[in-house]
Protein backbone atom coordinates (compact mmCIF):
# COMPACT_ATOMS: atom_id res chain seq x y z
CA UNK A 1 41.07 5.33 -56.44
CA UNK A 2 38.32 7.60 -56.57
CA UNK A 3 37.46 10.56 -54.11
CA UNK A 4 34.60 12.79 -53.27
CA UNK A 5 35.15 16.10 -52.02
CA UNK A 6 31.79 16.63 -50.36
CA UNK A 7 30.91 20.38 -48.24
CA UNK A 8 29.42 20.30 -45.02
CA UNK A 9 27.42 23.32 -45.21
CA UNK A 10 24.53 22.90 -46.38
CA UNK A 11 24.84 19.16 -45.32
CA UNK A 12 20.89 19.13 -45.21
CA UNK A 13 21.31 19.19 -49.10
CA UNK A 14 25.09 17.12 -49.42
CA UNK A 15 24.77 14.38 -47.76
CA UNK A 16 22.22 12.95 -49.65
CA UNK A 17 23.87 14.01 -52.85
CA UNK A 18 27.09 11.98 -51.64
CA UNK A 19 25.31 9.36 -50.75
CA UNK A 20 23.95 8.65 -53.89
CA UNK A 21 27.19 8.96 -55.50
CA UNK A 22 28.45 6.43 -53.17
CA UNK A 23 25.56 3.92 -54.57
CA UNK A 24 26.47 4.54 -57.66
CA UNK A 25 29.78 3.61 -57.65
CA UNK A 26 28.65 0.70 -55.75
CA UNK A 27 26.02 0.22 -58.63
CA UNK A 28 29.21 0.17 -61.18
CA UNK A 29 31.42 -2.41 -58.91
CA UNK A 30 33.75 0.06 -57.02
CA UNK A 31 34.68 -1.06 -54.24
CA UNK A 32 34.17 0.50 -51.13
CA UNK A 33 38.43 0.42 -50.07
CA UNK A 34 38.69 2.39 -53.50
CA UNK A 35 36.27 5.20 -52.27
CA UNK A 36 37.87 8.56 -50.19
CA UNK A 37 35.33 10.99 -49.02
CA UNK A 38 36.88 13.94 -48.00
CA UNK A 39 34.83 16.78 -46.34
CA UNK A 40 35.21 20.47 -46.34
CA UNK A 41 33.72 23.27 -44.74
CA UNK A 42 31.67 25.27 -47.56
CA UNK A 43 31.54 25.29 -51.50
CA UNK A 44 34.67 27.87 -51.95
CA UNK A 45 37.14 25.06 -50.66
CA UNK A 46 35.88 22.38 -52.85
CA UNK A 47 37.75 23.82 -55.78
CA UNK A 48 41.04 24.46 -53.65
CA UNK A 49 40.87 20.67 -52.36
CA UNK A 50 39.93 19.13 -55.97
CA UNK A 51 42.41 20.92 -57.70
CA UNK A 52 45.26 19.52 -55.43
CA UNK A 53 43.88 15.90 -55.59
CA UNK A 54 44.04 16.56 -59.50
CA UNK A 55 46.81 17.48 -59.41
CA UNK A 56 48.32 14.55 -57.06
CA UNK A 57 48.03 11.86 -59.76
CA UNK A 58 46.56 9.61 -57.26
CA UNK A 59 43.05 9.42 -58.17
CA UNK A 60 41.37 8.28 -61.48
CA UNK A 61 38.28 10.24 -60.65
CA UNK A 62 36.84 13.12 -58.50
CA UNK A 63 33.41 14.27 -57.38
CA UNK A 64 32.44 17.04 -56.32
CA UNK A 65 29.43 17.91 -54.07
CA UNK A 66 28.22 21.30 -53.01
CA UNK A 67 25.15 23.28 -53.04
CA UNK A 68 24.42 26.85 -53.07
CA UNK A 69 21.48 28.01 -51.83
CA UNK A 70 21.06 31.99 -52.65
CA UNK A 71 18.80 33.65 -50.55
CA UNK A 72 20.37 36.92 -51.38
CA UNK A 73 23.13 38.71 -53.37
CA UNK A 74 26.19 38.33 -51.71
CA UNK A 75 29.60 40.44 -53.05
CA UNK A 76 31.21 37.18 -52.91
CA UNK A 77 28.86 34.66 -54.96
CA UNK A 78 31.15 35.48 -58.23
CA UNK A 79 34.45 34.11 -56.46
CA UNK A 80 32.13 31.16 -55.60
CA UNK A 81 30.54 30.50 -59.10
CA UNK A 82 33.93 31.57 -61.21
């Protein structure tokens, strides 16, 4: 089992990201049954979520799609990139 963690903001930018991940595993003979996208609301939770899946034992691999787009300093940016 594989699964991508995949954040909805920004979706603009994600979507297409996880969708070519999804053609690549198709590209590499995954099958589709062996694929779990999972979807979260912003970048900071894609760590939280990825390290539980790790953590689970249940999947062989994990992707993980986000994007940042900085269109200013933020106080919070280095939780985000750490």
């Amino acid at each position: 089992m594989h699964k991508l963690v995949v954040a909805r903001f920004n979706e603009i930018v994600t979507r297409p990201l996880m969708e070519g991940a999804l053609d690549t595993f198709k590209k590499y003979s995954v099958s589709e049954e062996d694929i779990d996208v999972f979807w979260v609301p912003g970048t900071f939770e894609i760590g939280l979520l990825a390290q539980k899946l790790g953590q689970s034992g249940k999947y062989h691999g994990i992707v993980c799609i986000g994007a940042v787009v900085i269109l200013y300093i933020i106080p919070n940016l280095s939780i985000i990139f750490s």
